[in-house]
N, C-alpha and C. Protein backbone atom coordinates (compact mmCIF):
# COMPACT_ATOMS: atom_id res chain seq x y z
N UNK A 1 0.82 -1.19 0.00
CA UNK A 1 0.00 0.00 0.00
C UNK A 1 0.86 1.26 0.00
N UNK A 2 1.70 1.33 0.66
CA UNK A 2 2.75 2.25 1.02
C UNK A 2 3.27 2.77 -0.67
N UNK A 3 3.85 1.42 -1.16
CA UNK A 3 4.32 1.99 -3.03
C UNK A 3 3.43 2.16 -3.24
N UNK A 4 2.04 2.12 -3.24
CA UNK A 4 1.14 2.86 -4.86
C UNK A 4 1.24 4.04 -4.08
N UNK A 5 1.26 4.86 -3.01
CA UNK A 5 0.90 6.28 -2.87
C UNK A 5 2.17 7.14 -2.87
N UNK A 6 3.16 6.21 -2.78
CA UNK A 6 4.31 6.73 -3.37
C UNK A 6 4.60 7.06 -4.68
N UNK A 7 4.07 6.12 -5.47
CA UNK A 7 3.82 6.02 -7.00
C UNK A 7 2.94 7.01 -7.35
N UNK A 8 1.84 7.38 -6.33
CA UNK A 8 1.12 8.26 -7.29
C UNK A 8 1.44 10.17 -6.19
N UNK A 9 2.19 10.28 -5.21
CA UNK A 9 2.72 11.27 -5.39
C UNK A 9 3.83 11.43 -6.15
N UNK A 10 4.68 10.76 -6.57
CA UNK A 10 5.85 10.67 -7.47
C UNK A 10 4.76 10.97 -9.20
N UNK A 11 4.29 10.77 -9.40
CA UNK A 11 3.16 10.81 -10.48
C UNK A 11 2.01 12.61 -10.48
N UNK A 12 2.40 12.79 -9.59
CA UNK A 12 1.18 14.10 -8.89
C UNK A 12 1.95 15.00 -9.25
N UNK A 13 3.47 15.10 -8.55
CA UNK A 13 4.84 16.00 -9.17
C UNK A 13 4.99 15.81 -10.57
N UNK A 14 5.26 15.14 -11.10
CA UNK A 14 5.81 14.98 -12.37
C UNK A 14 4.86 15.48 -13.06
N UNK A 15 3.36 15.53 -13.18
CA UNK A 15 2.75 16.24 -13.53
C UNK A 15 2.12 17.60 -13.92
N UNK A 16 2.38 18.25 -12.59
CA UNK A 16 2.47 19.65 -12.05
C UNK A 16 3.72 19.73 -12.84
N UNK A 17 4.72 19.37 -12.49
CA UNK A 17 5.74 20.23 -13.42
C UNK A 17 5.82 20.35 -14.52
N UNK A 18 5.24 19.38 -15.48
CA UNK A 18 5.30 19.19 -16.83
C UNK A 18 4.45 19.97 -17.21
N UNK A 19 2.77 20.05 -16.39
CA UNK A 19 1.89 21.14 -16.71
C UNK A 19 2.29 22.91 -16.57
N UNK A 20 3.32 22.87 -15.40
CA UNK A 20 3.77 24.35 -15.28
C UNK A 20 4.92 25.08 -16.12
N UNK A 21 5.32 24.05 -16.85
CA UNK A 21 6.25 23.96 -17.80
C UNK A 21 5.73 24.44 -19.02
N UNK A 22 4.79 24.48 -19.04
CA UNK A 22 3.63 24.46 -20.40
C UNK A 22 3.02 25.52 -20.77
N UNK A 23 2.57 25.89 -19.63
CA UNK A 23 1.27 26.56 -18.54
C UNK A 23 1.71 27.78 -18.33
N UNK A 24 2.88 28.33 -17.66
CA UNK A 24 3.64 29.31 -17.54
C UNK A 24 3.85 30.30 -18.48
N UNK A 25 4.89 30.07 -19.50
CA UNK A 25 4.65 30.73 -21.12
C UNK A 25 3.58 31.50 -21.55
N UNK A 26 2.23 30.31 -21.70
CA UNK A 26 1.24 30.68 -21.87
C UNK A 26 0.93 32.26 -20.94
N UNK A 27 0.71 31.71 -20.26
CA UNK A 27 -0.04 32.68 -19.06
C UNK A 27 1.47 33.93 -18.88
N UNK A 28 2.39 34.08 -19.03
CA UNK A 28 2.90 34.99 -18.82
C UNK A 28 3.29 35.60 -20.40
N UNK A 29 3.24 35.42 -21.40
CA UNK A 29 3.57 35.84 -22.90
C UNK A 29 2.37 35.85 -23.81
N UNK A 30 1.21 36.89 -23.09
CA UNK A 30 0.36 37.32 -23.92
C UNK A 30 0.42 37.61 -24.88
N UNK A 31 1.59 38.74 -25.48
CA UNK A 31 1.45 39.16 -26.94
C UNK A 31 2.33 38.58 -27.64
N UNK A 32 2.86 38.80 -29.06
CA UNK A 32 3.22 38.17 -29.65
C UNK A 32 5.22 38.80 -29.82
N UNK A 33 6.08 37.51 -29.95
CA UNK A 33 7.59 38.16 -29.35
C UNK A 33 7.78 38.69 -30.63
N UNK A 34 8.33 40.03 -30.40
CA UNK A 34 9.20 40.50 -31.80
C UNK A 34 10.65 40.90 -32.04
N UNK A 35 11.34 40.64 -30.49
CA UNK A 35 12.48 40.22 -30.27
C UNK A 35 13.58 39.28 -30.87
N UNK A 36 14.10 39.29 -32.19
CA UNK A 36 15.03 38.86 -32.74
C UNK A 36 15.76 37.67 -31.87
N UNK A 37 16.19 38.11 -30.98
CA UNK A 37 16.86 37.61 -30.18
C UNK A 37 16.69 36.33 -29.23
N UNK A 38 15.28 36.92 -28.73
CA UNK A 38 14.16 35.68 -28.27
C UNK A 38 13.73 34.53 -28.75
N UNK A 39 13.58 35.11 -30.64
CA UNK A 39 13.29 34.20 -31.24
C UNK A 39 14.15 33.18 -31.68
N UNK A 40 15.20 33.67 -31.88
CA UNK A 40 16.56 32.99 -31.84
C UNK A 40 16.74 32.00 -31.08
N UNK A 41 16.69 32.37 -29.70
CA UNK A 41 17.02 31.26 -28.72
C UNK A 41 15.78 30.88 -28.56
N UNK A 42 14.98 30.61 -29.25
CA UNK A 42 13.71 30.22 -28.62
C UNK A 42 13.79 29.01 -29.53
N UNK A 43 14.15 29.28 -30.87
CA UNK A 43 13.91 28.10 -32.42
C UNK A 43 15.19 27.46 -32.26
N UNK A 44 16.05 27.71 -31.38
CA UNK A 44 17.51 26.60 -31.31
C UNK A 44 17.35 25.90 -30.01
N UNK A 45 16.89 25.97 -28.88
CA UNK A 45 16.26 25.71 -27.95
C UNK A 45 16.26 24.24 -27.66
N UNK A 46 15.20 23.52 -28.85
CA UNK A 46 14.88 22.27 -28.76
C UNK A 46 16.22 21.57 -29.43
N UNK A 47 16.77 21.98 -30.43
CA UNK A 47 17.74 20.99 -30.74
C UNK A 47 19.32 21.16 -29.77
N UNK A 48 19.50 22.33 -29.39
CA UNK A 48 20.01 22.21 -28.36
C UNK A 48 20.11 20.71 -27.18
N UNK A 49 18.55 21.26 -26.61
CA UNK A 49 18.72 20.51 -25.79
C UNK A 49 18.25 18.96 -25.79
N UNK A 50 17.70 18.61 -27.63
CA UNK A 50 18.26 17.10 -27.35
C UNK A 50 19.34 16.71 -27.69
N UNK A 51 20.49 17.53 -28.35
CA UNK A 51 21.68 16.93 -28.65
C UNK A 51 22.30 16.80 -27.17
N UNK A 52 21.83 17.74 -26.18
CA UNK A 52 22.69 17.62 -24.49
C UNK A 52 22.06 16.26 -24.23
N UNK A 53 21.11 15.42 -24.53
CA UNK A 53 20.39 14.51 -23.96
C UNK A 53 20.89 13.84 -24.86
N UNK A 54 20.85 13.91 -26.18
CA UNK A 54 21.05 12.10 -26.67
C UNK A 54 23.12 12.07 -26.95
N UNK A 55 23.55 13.41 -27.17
CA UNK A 55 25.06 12.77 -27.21
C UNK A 55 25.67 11.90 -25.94
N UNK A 56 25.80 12.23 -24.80
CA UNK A 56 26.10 11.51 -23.70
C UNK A 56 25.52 10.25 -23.51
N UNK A 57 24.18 10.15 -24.07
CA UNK A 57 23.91 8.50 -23.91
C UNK A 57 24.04 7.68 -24.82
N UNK A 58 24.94 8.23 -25.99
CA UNK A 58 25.40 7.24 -27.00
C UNK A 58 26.43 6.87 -26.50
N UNK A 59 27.19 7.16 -25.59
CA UNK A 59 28.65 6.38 -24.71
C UNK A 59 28.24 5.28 -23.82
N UNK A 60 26.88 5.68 -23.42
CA UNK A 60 26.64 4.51 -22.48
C UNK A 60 25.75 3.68 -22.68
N UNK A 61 25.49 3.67 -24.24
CA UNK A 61 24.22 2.61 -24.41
C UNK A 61 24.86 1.46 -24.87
N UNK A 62 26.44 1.05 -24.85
CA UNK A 62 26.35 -0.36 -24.94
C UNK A 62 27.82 -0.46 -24.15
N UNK A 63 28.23 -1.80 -23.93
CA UNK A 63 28.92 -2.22 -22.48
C UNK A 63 30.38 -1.70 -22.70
N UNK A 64 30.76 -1.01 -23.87
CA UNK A 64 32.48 -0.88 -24.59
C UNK A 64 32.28 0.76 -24.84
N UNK A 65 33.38 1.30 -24.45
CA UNK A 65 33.36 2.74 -25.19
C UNK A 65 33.73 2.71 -26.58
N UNK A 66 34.36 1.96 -26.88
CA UNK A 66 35.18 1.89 -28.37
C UNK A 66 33.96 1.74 -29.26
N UNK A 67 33.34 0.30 -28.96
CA UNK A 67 32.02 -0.27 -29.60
C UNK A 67 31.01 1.55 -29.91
N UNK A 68 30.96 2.21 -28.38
CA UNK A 68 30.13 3.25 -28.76
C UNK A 68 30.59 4.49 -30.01
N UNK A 69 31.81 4.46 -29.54
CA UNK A 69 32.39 5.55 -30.29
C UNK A 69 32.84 4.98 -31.79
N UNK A 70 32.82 3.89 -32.40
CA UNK A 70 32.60 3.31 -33.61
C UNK A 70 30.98 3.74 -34.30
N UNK A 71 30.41 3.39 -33.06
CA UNK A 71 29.00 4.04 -33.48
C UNK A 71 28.53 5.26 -34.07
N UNK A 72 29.57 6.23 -32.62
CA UNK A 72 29.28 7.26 -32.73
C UNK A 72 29.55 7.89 -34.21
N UNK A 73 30.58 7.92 -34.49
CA UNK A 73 31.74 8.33 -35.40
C UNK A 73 31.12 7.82 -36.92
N UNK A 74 30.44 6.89 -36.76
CA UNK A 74 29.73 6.72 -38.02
C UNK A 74 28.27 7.11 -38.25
N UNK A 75 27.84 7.33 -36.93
CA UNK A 75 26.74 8.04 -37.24
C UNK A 75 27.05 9.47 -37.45
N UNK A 76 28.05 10.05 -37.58
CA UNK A 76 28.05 11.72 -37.87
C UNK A 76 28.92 11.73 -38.65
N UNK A 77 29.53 10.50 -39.66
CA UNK A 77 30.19 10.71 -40.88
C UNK A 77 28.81 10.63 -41.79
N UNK A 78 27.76 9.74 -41.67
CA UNK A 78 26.42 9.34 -42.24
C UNK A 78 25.70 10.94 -42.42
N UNK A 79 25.78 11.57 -40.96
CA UNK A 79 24.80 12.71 -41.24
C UNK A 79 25.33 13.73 -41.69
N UNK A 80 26.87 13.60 -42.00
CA UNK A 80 27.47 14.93 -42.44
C UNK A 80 26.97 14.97 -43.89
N UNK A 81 26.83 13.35 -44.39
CA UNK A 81 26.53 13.66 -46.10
C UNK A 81 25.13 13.42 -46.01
N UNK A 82 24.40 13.93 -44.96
CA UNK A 82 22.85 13.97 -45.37
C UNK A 82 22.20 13.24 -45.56
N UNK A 83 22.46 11.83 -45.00
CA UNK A 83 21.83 10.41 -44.86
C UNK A 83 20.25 10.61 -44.32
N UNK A 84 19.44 10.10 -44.69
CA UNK A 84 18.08 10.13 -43.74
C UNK A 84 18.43 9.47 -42.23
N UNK A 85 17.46 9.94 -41.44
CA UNK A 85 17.81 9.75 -39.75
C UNK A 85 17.73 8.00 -39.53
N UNK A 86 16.82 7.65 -40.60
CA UNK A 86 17.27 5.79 -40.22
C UNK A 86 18.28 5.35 -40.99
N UNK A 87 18.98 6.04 -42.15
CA UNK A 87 19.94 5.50 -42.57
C UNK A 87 21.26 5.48 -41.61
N UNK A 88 21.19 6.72 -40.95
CA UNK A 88 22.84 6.83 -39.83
C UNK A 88 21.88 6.12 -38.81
N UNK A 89 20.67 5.52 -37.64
CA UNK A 89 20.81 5.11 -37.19
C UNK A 89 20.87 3.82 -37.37
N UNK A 90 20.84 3.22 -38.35
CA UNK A 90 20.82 2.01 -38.80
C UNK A 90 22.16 1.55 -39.23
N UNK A 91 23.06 2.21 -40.24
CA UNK A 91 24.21 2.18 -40.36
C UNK A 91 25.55 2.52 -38.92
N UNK A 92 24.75 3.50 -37.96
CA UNK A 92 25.05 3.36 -36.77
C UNK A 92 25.17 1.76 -35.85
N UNK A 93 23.95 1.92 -35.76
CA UNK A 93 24.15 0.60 -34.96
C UNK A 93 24.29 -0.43 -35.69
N UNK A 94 24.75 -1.04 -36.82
CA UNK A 94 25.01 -2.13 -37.47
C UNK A 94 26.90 -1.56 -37.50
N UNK A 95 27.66 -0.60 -37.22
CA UNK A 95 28.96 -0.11 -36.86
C UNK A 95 28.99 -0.60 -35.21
N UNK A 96 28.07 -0.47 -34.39
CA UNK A 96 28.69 -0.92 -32.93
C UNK A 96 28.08 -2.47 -33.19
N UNK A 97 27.11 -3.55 -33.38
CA UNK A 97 27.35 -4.37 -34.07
C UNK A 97 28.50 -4.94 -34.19
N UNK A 98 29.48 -4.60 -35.64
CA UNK A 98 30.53 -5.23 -36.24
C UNK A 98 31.59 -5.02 -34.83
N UNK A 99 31.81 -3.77 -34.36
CA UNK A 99 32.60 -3.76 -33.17
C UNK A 99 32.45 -4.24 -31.96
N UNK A 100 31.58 -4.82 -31.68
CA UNK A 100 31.17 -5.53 -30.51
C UNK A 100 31.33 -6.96 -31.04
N UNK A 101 31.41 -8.14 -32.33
CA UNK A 101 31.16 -8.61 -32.71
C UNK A 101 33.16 -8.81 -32.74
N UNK A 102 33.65 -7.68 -33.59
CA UNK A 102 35.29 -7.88 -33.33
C UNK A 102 35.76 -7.67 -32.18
N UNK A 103 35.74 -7.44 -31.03
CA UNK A 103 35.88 -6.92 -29.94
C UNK A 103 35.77 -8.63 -29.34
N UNK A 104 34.61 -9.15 -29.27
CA UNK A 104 33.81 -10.36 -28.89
C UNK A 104 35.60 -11.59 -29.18
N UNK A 105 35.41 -11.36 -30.66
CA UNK A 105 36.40 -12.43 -31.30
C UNK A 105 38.16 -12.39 -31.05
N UNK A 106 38.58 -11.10 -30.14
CA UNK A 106 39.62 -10.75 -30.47
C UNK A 106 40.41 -11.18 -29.33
C-alpha cells in the first residue's frame, strides 16, 4: 500500500511540473515576441537541448566505449553527407554491431 501512494505522489509531481512547464509561457507571454533575439534562442532551444540529452547517452548505451564511439563516429560521418535519420541510425548501430562482434572475437 505504502508503493502505490508513493507512486502516485511521485506521479502528482511529475505532472504539475510538466503542466507548469507548459502553462507558464502561456499565461505569462500574452502578446506576440518581436524580439530577434528571443526568437533565436527560442527556435535553437529544442535541438540544443536534445543533442545535451542524446550525445552523452550514445557512450553509455552499450557495455564498450570503443564499440560506442565506432557508433558514434559513423553516425556523424552518415549525417554529415545527409543520410536520412534511419539510414545513420541504422548504419550506426550495425557499426557498434561489427565492433562488438570484433571486440567479442579478439
Amino acid at each position: 500500500m505504502n508503493d502505490v501512494v508513493l507512486f502516485l505522489k511521485y506521479t502528482a509531481v511529475m505532472a504539475s511540473v510538466t503542466y507548469a512547464v507548459r502553462a507558464v509561457p502561456l499565461i505569462l507571454c500574452k502578446k506576440k515576441i518581436e524580439n530577434l533575439f528571443i526568437k533565436s534562442f527560442l527556435y535553437y532551444v529544442p535541438y540544443a537541448v536534445l543533442g545535451a540529452m542524446t550525445f552523452p547517452a550514445i557512450f553509455f548505451a552499450t557495455s564498450n566505449f570503443i564499440t560506442a564511439l565506432a557508433g558514434c563516429i559513423t553516425a556523424l560521418i552518415f549525417a554529415w553527407f545527409e543520410k536520412s535519420l534511419l539510414t545513420v541510425a541504422v548504419c550506426a548501430s550495425f557499426a557498434v554491431l561489427c565492433a562488438e562482434a570484433l571486440l567479442y572475437f579478439l
